[in-house]
C-alpha atoms as a PDB file:
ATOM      1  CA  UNK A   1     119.931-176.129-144.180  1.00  0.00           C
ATOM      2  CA  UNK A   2     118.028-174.719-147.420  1.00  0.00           C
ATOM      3  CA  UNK A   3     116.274-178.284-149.724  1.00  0.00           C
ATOM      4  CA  UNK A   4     115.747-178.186-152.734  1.00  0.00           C
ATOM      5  CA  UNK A   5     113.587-175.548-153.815  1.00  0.00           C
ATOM      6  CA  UNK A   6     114.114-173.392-150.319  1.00  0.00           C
ATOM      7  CA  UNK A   7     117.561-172.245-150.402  1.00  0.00           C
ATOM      8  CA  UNK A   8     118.146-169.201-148.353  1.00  0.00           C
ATOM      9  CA  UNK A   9     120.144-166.663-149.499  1.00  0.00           C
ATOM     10  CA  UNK A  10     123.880-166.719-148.760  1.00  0.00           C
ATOM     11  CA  UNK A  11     125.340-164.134-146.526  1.00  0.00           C
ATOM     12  CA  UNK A  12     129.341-163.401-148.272  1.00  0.00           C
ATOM     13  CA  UNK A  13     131.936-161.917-146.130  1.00  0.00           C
ATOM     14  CA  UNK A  14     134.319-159.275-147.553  1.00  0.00           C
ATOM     15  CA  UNK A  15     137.812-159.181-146.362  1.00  0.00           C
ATOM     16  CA  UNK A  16     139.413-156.587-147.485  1.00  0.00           C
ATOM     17  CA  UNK A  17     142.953-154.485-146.404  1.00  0.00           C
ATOM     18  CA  UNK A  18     141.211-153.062-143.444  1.00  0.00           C
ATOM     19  CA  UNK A  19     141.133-156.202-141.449  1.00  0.00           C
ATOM     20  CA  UNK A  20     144.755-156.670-141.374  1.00  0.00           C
ATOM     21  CA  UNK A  21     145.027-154.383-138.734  1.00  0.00           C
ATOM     22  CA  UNK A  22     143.008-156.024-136.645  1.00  0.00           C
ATOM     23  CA  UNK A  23     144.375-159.233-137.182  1.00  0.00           C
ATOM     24  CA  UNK A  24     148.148-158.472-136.708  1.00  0.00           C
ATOM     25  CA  UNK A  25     147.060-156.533-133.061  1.00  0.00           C
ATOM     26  CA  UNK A  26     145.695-159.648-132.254  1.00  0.00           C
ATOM     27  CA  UNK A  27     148.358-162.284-133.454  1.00  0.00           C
ATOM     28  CA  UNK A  28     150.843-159.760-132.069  1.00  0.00           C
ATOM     29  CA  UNK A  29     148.755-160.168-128.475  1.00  0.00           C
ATOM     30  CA  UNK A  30     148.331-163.802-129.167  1.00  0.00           C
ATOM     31  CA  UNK A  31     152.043-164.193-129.773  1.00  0.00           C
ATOM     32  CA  UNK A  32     153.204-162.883-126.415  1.00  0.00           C
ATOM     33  CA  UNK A  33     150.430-164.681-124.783  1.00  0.00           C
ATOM     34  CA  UNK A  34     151.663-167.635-125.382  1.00  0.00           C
ATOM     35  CA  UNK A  35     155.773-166.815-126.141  1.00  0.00           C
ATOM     36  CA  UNK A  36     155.630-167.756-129.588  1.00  0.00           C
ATOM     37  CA  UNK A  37     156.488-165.831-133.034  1.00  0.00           C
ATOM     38  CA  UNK A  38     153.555-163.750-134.831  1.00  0.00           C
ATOM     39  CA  UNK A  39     154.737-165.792-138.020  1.00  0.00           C
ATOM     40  CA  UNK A  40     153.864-168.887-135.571  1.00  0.00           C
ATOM     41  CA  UNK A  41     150.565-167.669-134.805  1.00  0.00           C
ATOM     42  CA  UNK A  42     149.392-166.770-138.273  1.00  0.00           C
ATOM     43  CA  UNK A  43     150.837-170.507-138.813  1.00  0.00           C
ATOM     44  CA  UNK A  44     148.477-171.387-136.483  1.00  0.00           C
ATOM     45  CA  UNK A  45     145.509-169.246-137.683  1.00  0.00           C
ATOM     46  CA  UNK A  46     146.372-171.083-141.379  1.00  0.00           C
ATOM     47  CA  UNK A  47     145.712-174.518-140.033  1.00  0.00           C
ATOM     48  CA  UNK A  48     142.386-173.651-138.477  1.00  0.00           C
ATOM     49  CA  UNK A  49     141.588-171.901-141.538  1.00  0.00           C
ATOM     50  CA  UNK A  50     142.070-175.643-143.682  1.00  0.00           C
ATOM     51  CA  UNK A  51     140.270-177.422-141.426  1.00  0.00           C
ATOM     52  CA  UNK A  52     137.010-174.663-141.410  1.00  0.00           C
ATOM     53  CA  UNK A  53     137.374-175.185-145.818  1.00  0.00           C
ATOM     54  CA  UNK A  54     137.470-178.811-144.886  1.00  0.00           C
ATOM     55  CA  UNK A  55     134.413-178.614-142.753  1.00  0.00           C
ATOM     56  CA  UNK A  56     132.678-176.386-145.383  1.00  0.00           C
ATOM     57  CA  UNK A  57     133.687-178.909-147.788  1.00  0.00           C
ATOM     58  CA  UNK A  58     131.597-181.805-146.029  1.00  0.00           C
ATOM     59  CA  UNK A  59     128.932-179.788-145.306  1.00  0.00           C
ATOM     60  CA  UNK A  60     128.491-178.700-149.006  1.00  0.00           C
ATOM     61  CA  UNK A  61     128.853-182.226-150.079  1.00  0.00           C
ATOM     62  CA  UNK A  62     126.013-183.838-147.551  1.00  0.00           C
ATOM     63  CA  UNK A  63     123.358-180.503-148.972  1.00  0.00           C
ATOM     64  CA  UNK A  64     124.326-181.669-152.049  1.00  0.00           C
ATOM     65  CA  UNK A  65     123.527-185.319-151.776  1.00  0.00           C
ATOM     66  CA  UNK A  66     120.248-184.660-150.167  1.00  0.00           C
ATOM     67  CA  UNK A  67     119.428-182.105-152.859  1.00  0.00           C
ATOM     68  CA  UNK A  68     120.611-184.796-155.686  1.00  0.00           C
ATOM     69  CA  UNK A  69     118.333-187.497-153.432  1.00  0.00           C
ATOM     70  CA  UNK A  70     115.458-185.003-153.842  1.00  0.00           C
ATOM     71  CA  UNK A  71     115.657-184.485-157.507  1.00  0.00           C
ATOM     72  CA  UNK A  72     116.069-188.821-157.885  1.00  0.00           C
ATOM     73  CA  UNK A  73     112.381-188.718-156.259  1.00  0.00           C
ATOM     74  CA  UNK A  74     110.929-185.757-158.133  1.00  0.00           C
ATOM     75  CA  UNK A  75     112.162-187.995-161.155  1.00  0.00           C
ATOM     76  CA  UNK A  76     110.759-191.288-160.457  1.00  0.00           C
ATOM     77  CA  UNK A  77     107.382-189.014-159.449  1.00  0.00           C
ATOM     78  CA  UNK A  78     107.441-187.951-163.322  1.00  0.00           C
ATOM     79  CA  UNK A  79     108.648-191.450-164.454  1.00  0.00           C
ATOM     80  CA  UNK A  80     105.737-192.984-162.650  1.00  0.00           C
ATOM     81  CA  UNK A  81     103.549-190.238-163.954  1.00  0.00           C
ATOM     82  CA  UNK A  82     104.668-190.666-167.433  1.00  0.00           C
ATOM     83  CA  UNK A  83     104.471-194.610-167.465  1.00  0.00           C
ATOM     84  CA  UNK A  84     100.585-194.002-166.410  1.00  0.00           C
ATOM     85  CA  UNK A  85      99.994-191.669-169.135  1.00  0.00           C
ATOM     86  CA  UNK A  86     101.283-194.068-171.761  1.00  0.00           C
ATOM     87  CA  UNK A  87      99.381-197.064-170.024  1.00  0.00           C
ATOM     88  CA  UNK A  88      96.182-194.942-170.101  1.00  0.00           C
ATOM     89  CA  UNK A  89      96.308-193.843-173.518  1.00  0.00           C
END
């Protein structure tokens, strides 16, 4: 996970026309796998697909604490720094 200062650079994912293809050949297979309707399956693939943006939500929430706990300390570093300038002078 990128810190403040270090994030890496995101990777995004195009999905375009072209993939539905693919995925109705494979909730079509999925579908007689396991005897239920392709509408069922892409049901299916729908839930999994809220829980990932749930997951992604919690994970983006816990970088962005640490990254708002990071900039706290870099400004009670220039707080500190500030308070010894005006006790110096």
């Amino acid at each position: 996970m990128g810190t403040l200062f270090e994030q890496p650079r995101r990777q995004f994912l195009d999905v375009s026309t072209d993939n539905i293809d693919d995925f109705l050949s494979v909730a079509n297979h999925l579908a007689k796998k396991h005897k239920l309707s392709v509408a069922d399956v892409i049901a299916a693939r729908a839930v999994l697909e809220t829980a990932r943006a749930s997951d992604l939500a919690v994970r983006n929430g816990d970088v962005f604490d640490e990254q708002m706990a990071g900039l706290g300390r870099l400004l009670e570093e220039l707080t500190s720094a500030i308070e010894s300038l005006k006790v110096a002078g």
